[in-house]
N, C-alpha and C. Protein backbone atom coordinates (compact mmCIF):
# COMPACT_ATOMS: atom_id res chain seq x y z
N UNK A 1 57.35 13.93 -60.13
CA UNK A 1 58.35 14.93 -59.78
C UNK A 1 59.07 15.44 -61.02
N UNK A 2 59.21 14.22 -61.98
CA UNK A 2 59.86 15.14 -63.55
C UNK A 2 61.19 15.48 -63.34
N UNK A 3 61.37 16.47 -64.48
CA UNK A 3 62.74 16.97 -64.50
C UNK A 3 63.46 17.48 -63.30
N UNK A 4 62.69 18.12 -62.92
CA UNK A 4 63.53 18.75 -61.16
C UNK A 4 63.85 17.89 -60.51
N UNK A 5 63.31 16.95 -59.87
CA UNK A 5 64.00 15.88 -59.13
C UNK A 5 65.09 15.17 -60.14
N UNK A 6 65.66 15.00 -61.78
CA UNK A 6 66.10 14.47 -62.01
C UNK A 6 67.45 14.81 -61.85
N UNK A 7 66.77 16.54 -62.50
CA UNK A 7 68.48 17.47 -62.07
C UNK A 7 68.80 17.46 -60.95
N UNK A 8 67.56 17.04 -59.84
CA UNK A 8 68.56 17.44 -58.46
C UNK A 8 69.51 16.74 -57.72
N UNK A 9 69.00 15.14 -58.39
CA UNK A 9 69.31 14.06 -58.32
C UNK A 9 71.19 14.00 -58.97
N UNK A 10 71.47 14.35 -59.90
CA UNK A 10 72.33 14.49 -60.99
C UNK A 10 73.14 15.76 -60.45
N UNK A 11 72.45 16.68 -59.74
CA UNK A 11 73.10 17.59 -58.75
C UNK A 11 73.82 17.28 -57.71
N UNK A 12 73.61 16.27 -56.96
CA UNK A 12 74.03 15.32 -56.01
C UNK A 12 75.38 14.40 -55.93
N UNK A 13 74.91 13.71 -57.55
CA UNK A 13 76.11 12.86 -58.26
C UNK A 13 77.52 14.25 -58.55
N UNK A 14 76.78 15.29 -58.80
CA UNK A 14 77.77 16.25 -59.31
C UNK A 14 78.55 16.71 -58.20
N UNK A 15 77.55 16.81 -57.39
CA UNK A 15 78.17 17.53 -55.93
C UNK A 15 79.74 16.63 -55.29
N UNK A 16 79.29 15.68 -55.33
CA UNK A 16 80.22 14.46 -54.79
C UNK A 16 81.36 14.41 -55.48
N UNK A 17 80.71 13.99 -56.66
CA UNK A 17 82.37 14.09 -57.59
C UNK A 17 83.29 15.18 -57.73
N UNK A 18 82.56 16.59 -57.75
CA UNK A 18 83.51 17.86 -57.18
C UNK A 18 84.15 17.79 -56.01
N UNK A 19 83.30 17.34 -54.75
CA UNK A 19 84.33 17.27 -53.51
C UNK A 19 85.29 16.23 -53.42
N UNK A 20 84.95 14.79 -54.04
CA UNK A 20 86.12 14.14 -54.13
C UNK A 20 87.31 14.87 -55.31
N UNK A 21 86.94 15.43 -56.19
CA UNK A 21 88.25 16.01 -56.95
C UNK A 21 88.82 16.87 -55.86
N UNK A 22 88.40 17.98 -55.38
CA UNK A 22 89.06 18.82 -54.29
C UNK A 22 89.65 18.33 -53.66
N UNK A 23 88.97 17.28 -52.93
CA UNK A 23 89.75 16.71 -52.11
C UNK A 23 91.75 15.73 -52.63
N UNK A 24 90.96 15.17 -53.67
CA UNK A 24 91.90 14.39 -53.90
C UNK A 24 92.92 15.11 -55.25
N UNK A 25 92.36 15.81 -56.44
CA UNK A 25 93.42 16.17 -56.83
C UNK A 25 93.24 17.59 -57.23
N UNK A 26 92.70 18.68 -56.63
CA UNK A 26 93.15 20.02 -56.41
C UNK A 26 93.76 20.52 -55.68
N UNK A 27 94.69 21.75 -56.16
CA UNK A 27 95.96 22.68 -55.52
C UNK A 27 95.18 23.39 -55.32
N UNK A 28 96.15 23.93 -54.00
CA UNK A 28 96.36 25.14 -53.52
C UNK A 28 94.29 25.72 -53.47
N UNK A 29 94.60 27.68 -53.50
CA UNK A 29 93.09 28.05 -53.72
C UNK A 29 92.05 26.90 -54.33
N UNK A 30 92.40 26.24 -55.47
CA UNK A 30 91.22 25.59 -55.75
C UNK A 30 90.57 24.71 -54.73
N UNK A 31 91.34 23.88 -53.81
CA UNK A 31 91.00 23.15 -52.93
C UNK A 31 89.45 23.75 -51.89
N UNK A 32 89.20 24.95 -51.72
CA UNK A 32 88.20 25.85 -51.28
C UNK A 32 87.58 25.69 -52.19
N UNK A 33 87.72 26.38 -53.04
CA UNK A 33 87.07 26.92 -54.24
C UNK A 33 86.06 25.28 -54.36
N UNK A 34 86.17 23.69 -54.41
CA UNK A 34 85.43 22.96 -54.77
C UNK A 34 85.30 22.57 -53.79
N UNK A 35 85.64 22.77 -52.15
CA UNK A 35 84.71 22.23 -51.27
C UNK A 35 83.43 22.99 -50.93
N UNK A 36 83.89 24.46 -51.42
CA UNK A 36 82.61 25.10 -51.29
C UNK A 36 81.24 25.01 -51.86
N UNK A 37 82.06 24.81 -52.77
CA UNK A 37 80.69 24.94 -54.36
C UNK A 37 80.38 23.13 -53.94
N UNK A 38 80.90 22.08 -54.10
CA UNK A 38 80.16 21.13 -53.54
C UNK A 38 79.51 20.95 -52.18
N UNK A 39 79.78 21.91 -51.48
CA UNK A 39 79.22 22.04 -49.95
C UNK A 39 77.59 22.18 -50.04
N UNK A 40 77.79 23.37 -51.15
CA UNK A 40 76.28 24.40 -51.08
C UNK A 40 75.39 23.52 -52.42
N UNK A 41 76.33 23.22 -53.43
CA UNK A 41 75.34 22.25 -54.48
C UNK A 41 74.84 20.83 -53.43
N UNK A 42 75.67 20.45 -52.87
CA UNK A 42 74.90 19.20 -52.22
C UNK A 42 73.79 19.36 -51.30
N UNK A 43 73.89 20.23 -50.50
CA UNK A 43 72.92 20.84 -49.58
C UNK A 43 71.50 21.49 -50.21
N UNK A 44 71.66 21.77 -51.63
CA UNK A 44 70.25 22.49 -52.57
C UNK A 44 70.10 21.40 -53.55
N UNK A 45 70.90 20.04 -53.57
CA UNK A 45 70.13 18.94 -54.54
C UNK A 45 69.36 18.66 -53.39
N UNK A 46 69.65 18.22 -52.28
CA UNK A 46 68.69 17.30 -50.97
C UNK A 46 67.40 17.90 -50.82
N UNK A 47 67.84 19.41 -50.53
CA UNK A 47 66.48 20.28 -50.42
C UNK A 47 65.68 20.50 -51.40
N UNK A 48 66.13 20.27 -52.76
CA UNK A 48 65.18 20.54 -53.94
C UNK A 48 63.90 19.41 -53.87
N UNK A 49 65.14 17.86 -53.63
CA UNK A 49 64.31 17.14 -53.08
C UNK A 49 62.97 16.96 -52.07
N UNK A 50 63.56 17.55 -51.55
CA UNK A 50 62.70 17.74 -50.01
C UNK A 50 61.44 18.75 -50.27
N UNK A 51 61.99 19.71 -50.95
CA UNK A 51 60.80 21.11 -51.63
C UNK A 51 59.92 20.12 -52.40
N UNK A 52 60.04 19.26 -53.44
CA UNK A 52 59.32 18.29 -54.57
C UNK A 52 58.66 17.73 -53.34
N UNK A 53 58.86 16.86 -52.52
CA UNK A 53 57.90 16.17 -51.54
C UNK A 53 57.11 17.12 -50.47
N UNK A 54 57.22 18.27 -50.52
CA UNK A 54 56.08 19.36 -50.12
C UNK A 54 55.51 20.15 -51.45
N UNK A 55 55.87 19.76 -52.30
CA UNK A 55 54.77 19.99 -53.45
C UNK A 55 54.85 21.48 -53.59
N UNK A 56 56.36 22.02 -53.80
CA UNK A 56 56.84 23.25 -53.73
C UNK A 56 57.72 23.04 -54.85
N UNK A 57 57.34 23.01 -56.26
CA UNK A 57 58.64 22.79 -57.63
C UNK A 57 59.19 24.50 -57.48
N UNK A 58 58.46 25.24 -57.57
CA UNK A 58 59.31 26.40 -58.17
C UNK A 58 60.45 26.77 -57.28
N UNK A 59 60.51 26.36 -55.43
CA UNK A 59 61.94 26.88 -54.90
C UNK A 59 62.64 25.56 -55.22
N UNK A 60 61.70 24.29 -55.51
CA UNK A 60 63.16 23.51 -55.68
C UNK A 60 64.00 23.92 -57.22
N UNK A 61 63.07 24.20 -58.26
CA UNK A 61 63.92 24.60 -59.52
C UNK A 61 65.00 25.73 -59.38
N UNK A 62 64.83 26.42 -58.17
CA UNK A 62 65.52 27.67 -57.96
C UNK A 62 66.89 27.16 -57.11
N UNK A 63 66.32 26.35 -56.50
CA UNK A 63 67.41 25.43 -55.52
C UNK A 63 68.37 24.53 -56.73
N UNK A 64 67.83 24.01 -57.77
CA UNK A 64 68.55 23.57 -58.85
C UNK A 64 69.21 24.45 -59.43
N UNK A 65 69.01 25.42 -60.13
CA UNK A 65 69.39 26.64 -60.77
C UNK A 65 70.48 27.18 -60.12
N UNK A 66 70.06 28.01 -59.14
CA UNK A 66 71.01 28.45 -57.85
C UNK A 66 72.34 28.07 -57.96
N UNK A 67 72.02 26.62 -57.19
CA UNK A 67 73.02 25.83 -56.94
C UNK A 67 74.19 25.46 -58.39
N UNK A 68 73.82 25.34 -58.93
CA UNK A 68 74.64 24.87 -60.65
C UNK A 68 75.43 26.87 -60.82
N UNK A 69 74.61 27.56 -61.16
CA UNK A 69 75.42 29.10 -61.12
C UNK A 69 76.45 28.74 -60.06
N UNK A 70 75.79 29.01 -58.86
CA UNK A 70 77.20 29.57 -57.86
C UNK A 70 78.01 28.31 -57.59
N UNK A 71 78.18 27.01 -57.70
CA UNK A 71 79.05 25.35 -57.51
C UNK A 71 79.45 25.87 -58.76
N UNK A 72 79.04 25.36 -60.24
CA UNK A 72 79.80 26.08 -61.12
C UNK A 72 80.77 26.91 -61.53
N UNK A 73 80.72 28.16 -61.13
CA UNK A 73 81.22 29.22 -61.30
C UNK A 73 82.54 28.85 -60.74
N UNK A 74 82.42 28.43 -59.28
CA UNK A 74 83.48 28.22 -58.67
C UNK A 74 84.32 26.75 -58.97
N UNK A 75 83.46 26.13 -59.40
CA UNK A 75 84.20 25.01 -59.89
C UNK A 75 85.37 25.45 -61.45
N UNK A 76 84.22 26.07 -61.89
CA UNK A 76 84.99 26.65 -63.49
C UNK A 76 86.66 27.59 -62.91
N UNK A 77 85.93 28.22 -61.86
CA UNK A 77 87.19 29.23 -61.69
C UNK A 77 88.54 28.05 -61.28
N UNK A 78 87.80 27.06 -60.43
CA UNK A 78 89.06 25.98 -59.64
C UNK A 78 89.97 25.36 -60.73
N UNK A 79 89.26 24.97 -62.03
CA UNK A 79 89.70 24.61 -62.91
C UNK A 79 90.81 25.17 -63.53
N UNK A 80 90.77 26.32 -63.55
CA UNK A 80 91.73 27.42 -64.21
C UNK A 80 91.27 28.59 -64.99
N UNK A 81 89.76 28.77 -65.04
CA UNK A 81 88.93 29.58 -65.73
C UNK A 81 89.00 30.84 -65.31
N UNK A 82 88.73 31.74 -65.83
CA UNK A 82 88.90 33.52 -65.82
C UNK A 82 88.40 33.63 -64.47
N UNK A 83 88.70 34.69 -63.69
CA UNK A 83 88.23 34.79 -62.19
C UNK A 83 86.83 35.63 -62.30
N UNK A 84 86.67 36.14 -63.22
CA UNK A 84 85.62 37.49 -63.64
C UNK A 84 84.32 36.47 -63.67
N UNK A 85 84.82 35.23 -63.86
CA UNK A 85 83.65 34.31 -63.27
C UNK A 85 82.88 34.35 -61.49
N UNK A 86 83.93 34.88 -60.93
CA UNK A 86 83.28 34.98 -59.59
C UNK A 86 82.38 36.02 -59.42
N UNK A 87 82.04 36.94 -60.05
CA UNK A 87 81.38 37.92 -60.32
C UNK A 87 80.15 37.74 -60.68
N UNK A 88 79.73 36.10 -60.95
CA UNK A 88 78.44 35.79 -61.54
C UNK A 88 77.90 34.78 -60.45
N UNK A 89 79.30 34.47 -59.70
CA UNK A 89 78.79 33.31 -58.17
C UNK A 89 77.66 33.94 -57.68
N UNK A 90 77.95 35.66 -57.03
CA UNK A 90 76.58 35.82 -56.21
C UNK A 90 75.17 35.66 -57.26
N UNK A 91 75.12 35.91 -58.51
CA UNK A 91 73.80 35.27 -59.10
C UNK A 91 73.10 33.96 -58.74
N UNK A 92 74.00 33.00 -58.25
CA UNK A 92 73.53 31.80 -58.28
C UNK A 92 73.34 31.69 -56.81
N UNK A 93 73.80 32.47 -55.73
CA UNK A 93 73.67 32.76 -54.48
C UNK A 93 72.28 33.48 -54.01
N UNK A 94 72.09 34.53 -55.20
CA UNK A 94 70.84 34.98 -54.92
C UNK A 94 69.58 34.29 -55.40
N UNK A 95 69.88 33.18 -56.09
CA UNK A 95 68.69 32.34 -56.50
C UNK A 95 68.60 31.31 -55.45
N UNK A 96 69.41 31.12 -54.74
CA UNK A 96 69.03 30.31 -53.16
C UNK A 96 68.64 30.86 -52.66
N UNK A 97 69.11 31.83 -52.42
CA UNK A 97 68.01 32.57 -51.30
C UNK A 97 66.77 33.11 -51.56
N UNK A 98 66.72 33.31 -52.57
CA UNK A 98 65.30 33.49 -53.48
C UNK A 98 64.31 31.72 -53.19
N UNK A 99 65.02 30.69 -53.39
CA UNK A 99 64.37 29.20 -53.46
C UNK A 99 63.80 29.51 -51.52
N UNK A 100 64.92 29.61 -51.27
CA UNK A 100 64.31 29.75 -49.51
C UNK A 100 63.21 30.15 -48.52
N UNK A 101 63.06 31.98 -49.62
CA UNK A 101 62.28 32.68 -48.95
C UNK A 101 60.71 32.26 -49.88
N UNK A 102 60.54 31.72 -51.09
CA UNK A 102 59.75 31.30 -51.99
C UNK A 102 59.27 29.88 -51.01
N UNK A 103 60.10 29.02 -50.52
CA UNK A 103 59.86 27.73 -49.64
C UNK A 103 59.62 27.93 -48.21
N UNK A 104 59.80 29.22 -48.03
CA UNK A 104 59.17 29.56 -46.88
C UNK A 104 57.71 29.97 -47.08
N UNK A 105 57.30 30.98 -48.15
CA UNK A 105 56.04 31.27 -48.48
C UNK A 105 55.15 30.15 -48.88
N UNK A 106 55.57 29.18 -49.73
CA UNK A 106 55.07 27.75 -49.50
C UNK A 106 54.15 26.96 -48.49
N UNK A 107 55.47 27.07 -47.17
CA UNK A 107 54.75 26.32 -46.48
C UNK A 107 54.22 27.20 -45.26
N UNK A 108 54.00 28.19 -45.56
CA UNK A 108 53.01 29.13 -44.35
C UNK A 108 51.51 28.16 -44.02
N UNK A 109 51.06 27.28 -44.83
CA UNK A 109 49.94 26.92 -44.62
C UNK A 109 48.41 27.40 -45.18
């Protein structure tokens, strides 16, 4: 499986530790801002996973990718980072859905 499962793996660890910060010590807007982005990064480490055990790397790398842009972005913004960062979230939004419709073509059979 290699690198992709490692990041997705490490995507996972990342995911978690963002929602426990939200949870436990972010204000106000940010509190969204990192349940989201750990919502959608945790949900595209599992599946990257899941893509690697159907022998589908390229939507899981996209599912890695994806996920790190748009959790990122919003994590950076929760932090206190420039908002003009949200402007680059849907990039990492459209590379999920790109991993999706690529993991759908996959497994047509």
């Amino acid at each position: 499986m290699g690198w992709t499962a490692i990041l997705a793996a490490l995507s996972g660890a990342i995911a978690v530790a963002a929602g426990a910060f939200g949870a436990h010590g972010a204000e106000g807007e940010a509190i969204e801002l990192f349940k989201t982005g750990a919502h959608y990064q945790m949900v595209h480490a599992v599946l990257a996973l899941l893509a690697l055990r159907y022998e589908a790397p390229g939507p899981a790398l996209l599912f890695v990718t994806g996920a790190a842009i748009f959790a990122g972005t919003l994590y950076a913004i929760g932090f206190g980072g420039p908002t003009w960062l949200g402007a680059i979230t849907p990039l990492g939004g459209a590379g999920l859905i790109a991993g999706w419709l690529w993991l759908a073509w996959s497994l047509r059979g």
